[in-house]
PDB file of N, CA and C in Angstrom:
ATOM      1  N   UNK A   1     -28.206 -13.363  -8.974  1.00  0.00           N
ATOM      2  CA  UNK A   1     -29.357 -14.120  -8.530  1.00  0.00           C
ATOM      3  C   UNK A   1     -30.197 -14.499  -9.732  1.00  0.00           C
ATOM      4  N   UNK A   2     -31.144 -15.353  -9.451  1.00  0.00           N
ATOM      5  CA  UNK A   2     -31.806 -15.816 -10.694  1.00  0.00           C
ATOM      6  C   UNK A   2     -33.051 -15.205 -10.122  1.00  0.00           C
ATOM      7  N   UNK A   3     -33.428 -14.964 -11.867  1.00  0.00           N
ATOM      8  CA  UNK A   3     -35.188 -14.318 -11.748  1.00  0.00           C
ATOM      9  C   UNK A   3     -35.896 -15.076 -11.287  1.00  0.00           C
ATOM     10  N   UNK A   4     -37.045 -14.984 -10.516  1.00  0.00           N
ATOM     11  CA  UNK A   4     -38.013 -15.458 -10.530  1.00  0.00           C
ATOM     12  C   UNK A   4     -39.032 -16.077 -11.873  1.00  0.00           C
ATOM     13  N   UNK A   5     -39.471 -17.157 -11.428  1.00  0.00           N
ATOM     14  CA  UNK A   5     -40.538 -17.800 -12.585  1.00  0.00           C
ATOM     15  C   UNK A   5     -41.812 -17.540 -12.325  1.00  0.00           C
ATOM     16  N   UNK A   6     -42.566 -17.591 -13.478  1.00  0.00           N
ATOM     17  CA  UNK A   6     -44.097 -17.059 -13.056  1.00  0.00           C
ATOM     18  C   UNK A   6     -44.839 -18.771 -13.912  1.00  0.00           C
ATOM     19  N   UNK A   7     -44.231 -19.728 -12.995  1.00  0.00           N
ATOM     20  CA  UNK A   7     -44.788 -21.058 -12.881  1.00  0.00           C
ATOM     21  C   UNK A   7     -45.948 -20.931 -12.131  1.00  0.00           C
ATOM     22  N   UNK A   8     -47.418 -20.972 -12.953  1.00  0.00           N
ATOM     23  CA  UNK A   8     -47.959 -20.871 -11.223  1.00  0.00           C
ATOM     24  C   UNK A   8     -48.212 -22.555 -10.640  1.00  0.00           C
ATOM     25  N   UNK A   9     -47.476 -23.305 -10.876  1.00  0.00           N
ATOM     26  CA  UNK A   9     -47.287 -24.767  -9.899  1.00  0.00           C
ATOM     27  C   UNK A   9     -48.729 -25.283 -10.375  1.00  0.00           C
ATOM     28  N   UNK A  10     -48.858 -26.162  -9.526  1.00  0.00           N
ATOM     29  CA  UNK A  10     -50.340 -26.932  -9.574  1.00  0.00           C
ATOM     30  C   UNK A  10     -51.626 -26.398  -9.669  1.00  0.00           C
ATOM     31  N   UNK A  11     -52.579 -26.212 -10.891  1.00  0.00           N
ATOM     32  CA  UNK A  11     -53.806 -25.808 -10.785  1.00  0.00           C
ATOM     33  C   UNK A  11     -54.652 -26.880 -10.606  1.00  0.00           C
ATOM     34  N   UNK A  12     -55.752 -26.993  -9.485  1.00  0.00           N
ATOM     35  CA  UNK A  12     -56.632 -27.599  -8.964  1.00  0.00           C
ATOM     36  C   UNK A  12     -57.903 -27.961 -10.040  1.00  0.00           C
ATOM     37  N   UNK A  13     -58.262 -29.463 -10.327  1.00  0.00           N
ATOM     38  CA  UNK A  13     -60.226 -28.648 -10.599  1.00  0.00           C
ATOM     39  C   UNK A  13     -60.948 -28.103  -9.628  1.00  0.00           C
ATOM     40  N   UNK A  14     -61.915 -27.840 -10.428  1.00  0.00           N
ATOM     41  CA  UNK A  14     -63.072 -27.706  -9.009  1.00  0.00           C
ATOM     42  C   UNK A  14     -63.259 -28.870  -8.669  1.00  0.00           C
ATOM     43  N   UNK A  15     -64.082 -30.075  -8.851  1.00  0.00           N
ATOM     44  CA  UNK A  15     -63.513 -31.461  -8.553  1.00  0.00           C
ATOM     45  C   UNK A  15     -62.575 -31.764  -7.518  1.00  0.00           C
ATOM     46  N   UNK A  16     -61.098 -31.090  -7.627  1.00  0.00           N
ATOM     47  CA  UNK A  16     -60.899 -31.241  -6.869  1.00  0.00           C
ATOM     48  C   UNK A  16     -60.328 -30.457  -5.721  1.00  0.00           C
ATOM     49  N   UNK A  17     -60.588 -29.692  -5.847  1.00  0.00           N
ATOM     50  CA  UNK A  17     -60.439 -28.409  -4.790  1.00  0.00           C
ATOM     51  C   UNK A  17     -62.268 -28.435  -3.697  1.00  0.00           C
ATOM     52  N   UNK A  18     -63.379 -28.869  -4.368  1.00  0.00           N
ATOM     53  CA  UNK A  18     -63.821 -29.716  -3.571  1.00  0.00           C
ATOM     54  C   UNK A  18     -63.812 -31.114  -3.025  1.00  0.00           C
ATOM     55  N   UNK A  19     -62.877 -31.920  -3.222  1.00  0.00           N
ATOM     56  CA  UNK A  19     -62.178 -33.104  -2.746  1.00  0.00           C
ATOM     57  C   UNK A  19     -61.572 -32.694  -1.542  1.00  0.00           C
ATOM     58  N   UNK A  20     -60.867 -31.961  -1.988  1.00  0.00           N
ATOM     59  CA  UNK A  20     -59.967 -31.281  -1.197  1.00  0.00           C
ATOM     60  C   UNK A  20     -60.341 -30.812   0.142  1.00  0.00           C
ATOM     61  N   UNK A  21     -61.581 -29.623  -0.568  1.00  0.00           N
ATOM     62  CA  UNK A  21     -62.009 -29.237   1.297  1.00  0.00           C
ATOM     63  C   UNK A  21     -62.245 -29.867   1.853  1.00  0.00           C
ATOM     64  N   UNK A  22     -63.603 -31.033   1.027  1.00  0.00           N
ATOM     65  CA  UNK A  22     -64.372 -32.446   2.082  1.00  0.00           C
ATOM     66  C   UNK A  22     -63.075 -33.010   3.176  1.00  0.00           C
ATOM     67  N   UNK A  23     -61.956 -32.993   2.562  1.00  0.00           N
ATOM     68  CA  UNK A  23     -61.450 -33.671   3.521  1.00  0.00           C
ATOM     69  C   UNK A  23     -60.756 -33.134   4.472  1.00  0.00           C
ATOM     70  N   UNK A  24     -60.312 -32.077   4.417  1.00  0.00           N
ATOM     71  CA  UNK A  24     -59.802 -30.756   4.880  1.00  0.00           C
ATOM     72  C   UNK A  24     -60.864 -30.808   6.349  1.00  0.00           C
ATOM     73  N   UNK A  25     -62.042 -30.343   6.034  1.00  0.00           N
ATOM     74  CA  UNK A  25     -63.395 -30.634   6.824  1.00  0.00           C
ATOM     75  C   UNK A  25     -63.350 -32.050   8.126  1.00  0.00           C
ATOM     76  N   UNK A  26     -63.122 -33.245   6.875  1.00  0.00           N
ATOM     77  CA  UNK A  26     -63.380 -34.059   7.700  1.00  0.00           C
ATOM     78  C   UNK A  26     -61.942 -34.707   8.699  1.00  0.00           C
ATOM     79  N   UNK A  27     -60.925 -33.991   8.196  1.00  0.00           N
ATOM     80  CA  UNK A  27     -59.930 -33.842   9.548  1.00  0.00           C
ATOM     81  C   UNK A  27     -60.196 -33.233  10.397  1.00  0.00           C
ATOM     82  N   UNK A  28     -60.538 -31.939  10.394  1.00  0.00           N
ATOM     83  CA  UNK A  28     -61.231 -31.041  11.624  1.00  0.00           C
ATOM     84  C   UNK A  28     -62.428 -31.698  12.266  1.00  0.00           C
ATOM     85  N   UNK A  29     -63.037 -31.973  11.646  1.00  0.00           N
ATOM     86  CA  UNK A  29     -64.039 -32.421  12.949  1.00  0.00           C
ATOM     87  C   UNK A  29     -63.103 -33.726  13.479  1.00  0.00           C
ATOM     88  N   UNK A  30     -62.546 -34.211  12.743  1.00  0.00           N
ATOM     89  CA  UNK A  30     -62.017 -35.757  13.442  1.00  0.00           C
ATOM     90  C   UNK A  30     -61.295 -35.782  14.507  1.00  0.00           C
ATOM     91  N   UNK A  31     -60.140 -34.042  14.253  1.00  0.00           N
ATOM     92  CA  UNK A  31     -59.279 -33.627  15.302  1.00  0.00           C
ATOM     93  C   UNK A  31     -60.388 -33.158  16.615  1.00  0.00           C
ATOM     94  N   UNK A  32     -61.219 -32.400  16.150  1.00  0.00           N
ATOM     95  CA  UNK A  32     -62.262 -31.778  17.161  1.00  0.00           C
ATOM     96  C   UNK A  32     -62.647 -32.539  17.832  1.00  0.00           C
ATOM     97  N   UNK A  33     -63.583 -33.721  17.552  1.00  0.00           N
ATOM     98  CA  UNK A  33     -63.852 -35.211  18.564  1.00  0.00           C
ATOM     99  C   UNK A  33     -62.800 -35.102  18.992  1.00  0.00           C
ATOM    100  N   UNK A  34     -61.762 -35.810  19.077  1.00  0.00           N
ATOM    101  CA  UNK A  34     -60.392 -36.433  19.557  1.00  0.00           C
ATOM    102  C   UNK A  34     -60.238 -35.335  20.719  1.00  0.00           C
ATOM    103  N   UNK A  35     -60.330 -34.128  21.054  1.00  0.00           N
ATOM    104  CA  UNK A  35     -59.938 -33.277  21.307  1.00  0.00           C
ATOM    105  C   UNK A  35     -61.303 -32.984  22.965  1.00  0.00           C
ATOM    106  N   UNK A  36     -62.785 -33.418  22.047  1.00  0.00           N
ATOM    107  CA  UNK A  36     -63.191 -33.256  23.067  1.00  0.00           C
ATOM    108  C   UNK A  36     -63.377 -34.797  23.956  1.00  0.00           C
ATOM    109  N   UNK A  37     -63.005 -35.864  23.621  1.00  0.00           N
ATOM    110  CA  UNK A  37     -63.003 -37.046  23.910  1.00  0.00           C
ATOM    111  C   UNK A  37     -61.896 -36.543  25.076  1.00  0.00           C
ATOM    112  N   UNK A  38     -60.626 -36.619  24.420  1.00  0.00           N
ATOM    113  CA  UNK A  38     -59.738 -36.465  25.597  1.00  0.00           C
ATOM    114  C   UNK A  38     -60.208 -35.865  27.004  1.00  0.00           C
ATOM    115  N   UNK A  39     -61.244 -33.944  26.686  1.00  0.00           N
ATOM    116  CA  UNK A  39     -61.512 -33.271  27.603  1.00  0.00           C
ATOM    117  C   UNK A  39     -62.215 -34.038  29.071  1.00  0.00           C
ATOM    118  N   UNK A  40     -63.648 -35.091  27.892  1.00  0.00           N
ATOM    119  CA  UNK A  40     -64.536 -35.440  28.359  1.00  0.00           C
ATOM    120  C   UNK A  40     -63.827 -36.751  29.778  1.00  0.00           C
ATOM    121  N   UNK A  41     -63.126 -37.026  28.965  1.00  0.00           N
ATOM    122  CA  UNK A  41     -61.858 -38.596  29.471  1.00  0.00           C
ATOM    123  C   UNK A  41     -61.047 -37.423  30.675  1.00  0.00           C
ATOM    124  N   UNK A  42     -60.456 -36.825  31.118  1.00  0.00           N
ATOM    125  CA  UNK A  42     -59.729 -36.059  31.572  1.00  0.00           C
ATOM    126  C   UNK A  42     -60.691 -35.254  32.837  1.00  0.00           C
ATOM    127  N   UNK A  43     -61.662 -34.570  32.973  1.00  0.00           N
ATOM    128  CA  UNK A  43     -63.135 -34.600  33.237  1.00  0.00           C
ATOM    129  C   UNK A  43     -63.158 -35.921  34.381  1.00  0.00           C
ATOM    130  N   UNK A  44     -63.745 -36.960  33.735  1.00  0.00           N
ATOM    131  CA  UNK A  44     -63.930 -37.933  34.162  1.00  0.00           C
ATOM    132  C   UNK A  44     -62.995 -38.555  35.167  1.00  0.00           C
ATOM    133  N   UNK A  45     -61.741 -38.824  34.926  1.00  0.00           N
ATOM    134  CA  UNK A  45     -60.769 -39.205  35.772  1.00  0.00           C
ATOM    135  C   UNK A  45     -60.181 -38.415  36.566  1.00  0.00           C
ATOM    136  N   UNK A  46     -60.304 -37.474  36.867  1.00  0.00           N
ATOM    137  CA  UNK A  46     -59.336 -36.098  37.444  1.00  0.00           C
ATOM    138  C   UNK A  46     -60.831 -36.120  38.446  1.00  0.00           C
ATOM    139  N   UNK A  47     -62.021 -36.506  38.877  1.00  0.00           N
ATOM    140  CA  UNK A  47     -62.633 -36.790  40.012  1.00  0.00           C
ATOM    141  C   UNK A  47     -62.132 -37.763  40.801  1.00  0.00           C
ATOM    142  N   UNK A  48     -62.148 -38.675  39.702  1.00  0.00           N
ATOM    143  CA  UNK A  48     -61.697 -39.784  40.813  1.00  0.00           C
ATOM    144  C   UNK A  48     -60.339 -40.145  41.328  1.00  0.00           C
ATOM    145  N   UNK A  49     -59.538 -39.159  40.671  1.00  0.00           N
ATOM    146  CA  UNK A  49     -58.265 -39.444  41.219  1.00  0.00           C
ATOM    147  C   UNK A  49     -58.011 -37.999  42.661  1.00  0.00           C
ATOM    148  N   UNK A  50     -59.645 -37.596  42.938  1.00  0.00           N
ATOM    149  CA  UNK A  50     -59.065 -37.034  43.981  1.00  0.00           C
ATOM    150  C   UNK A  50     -59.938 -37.629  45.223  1.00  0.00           C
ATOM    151  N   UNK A  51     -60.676 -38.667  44.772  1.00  0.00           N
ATOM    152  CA  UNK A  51     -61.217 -39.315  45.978  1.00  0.00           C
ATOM    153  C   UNK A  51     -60.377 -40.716  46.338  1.00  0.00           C
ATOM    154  N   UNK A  52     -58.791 -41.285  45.685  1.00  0.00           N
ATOM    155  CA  UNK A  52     -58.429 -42.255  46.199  1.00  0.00           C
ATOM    156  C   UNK A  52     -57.780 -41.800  47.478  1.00  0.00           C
ATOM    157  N   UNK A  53     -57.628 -43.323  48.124  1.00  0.00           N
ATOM    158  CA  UNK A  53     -56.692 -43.207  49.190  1.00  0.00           C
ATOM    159  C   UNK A  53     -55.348 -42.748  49.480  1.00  0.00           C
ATOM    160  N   UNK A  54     -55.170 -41.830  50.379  1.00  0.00           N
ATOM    161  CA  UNK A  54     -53.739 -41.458  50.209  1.00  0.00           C
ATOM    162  C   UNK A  54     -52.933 -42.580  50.986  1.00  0.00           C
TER     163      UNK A  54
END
């Protein structure tokens, strides 16, 4: 087997390892809306689909 390397791969700046979170951040909330949009949408229609006509 081959040894292991002690590459440690990509070091970040701070720069951008705060780049990084901001956006990290601003997927989560983006997923979070989306998420309660659907609820709010789902909510909303799931009344009225029990007052149509059968």
């Amino acid at each position: 087997m081959s040894e292991p390397t002690s590459d440690p791969g990509i070091i970040l700046t701070p720069e951008e390892k705060r780049r990084q979170r901001q956006r990290n951040l601003a997927i989560a909330l983006g997923l979070g809306a989306l998420c309660v949009l659907f609820w709010v949408v789902t909510l909303v229609k799931g009344s009225a689909i029990l007052q149509r006509p059968l």
